[in-house]
C-alpha atoms as a PDB file:
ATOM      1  CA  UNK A   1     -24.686 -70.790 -36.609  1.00  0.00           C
ATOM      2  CA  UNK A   2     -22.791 -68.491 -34.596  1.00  0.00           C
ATOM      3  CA  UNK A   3     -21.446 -70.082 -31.307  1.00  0.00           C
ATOM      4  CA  UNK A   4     -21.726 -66.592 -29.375  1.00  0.00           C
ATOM      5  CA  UNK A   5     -24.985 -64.212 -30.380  1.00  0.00           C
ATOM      6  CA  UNK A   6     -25.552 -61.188 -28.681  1.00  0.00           C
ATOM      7  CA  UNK A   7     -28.740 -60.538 -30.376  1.00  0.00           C
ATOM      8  CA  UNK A   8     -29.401 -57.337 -32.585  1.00  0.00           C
ATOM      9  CA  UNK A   9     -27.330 -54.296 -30.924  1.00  0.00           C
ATOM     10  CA  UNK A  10     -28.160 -51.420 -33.032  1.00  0.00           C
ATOM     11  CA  UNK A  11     -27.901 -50.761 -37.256  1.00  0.00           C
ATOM     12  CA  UNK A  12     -25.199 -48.662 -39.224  1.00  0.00           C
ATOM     13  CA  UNK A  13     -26.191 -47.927 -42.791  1.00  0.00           C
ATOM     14  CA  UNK A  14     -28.928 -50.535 -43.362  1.00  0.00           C
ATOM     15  CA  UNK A  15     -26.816 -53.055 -41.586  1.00  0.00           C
ATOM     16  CA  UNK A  16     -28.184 -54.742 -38.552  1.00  0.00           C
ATOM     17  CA  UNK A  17     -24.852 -55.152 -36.098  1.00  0.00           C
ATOM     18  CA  UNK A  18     -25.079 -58.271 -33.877  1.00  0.00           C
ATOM     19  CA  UNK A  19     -21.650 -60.163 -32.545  1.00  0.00           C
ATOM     20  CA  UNK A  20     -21.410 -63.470 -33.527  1.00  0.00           C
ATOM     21  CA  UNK A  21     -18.312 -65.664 -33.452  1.00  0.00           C
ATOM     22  CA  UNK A  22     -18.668 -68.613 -35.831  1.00  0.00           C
ATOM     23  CA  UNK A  23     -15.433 -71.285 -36.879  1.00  0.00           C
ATOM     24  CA  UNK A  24     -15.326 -68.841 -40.103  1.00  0.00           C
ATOM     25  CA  UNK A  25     -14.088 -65.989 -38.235  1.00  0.00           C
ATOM     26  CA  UNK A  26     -12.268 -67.924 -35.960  1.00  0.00           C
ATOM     27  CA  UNK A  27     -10.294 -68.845 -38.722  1.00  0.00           C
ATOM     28  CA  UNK A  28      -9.896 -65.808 -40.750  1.00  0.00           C
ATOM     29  CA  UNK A  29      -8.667 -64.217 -37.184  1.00  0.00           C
ATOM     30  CA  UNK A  30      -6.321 -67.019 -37.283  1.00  0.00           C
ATOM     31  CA  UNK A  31      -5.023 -66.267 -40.604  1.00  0.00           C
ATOM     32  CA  UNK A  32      -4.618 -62.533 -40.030  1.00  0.00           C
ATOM     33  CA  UNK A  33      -2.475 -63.439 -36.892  1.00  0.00           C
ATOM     34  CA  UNK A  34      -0.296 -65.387 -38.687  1.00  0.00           C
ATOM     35  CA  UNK A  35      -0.036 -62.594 -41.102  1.00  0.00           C
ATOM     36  CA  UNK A  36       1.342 -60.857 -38.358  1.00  0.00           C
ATOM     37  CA  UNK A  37       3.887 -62.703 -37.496  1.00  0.00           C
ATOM     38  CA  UNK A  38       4.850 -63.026 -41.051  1.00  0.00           C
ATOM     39  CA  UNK A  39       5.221 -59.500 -41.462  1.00  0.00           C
ATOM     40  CA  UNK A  40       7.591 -58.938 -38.424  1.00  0.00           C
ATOM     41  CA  UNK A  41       9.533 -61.774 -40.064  1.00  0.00           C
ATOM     42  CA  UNK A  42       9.573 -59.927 -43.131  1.00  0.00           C
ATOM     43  CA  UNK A  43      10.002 -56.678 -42.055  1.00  0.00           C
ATOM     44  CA  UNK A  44      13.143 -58.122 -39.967  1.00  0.00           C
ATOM     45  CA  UNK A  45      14.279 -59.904 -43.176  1.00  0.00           C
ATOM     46  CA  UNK A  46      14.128 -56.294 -45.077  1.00  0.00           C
ATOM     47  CA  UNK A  47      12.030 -58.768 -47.713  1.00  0.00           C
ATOM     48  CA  UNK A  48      10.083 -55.856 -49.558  1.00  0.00           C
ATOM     49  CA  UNK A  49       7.855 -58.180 -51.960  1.00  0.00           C
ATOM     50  CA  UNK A  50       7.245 -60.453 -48.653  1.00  0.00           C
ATOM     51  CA  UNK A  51       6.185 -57.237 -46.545  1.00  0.00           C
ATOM     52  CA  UNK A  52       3.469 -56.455 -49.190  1.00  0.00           C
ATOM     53  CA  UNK A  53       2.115 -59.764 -49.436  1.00  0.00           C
ATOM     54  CA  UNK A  54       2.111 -60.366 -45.612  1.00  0.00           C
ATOM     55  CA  UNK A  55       0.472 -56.448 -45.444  1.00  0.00           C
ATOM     56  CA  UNK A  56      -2.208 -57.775 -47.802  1.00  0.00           C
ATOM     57  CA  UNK A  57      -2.867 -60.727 -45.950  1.00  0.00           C
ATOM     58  CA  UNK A  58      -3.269 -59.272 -42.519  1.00  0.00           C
ATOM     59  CA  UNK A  59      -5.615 -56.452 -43.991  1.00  0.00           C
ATOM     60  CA  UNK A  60      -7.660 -58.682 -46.065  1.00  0.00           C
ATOM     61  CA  UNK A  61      -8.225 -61.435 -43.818  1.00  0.00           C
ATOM     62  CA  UNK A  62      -8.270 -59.216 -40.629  1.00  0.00           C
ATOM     63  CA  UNK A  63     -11.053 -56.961 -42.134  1.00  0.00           C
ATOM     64  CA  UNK A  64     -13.291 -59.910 -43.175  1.00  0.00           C
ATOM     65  CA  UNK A  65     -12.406 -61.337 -39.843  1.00  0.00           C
ATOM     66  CA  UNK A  66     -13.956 -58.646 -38.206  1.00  0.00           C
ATOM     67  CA  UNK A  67     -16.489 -57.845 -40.036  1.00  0.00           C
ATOM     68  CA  UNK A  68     -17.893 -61.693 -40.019  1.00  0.00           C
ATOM     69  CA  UNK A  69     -17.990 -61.141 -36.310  1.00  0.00           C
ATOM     70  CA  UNK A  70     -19.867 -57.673 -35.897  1.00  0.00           C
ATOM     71  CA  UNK A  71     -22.369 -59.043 -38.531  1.00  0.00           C
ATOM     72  CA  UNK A  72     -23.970 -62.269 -36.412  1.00  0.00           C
ATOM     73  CA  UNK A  73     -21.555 -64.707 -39.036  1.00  0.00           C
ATOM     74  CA  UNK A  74     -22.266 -63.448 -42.540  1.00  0.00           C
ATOM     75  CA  UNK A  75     -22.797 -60.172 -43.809  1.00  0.00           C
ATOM     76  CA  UNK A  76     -26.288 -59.787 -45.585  1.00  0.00           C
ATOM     77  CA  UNK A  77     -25.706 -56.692 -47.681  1.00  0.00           C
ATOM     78  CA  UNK A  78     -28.223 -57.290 -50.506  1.00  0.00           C
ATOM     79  CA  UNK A  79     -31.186 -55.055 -49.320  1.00  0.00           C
END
């Protein structure tokens, strides 16, 4: 259960678009931040295998992030 709905906005693809923050996003947008920070750190450190890792983090987690709150929590793809 989200804990902000904006009710349906419109539909892209087959997929209904609503925004709706739940604690999972929260999270994963938590996670993605910290990614962030990692990656400056690792960028500064010149830390190559670090950089990817952080890079994968920050995409991964701030995709998912962002897509759990443009699809009202969790995505329903299976149509």
């Amino acid at each position: 259960m989200p804990f902000i709905d904006t009710g349906e906005l419109f539909e892209i693809g087959g997929i209904t678009i609503h925004i709706g923050v739940n604690a999972f996003s929260v999270l994963m947008l938590m996670i993605a931040i910290v990614g962030v920070w990692g990656l400056v750190a690792a960028v500064k450190n010149r830390n190559l295998l670090a950089v990817l890792f952080s890079f994968a983090t920050v995409i991964t987690f701030g995709f998912f992030a962002i897509a759990t709150i443009f699809t009202y929590g969790y995505p329903d793809l299976a149509r």
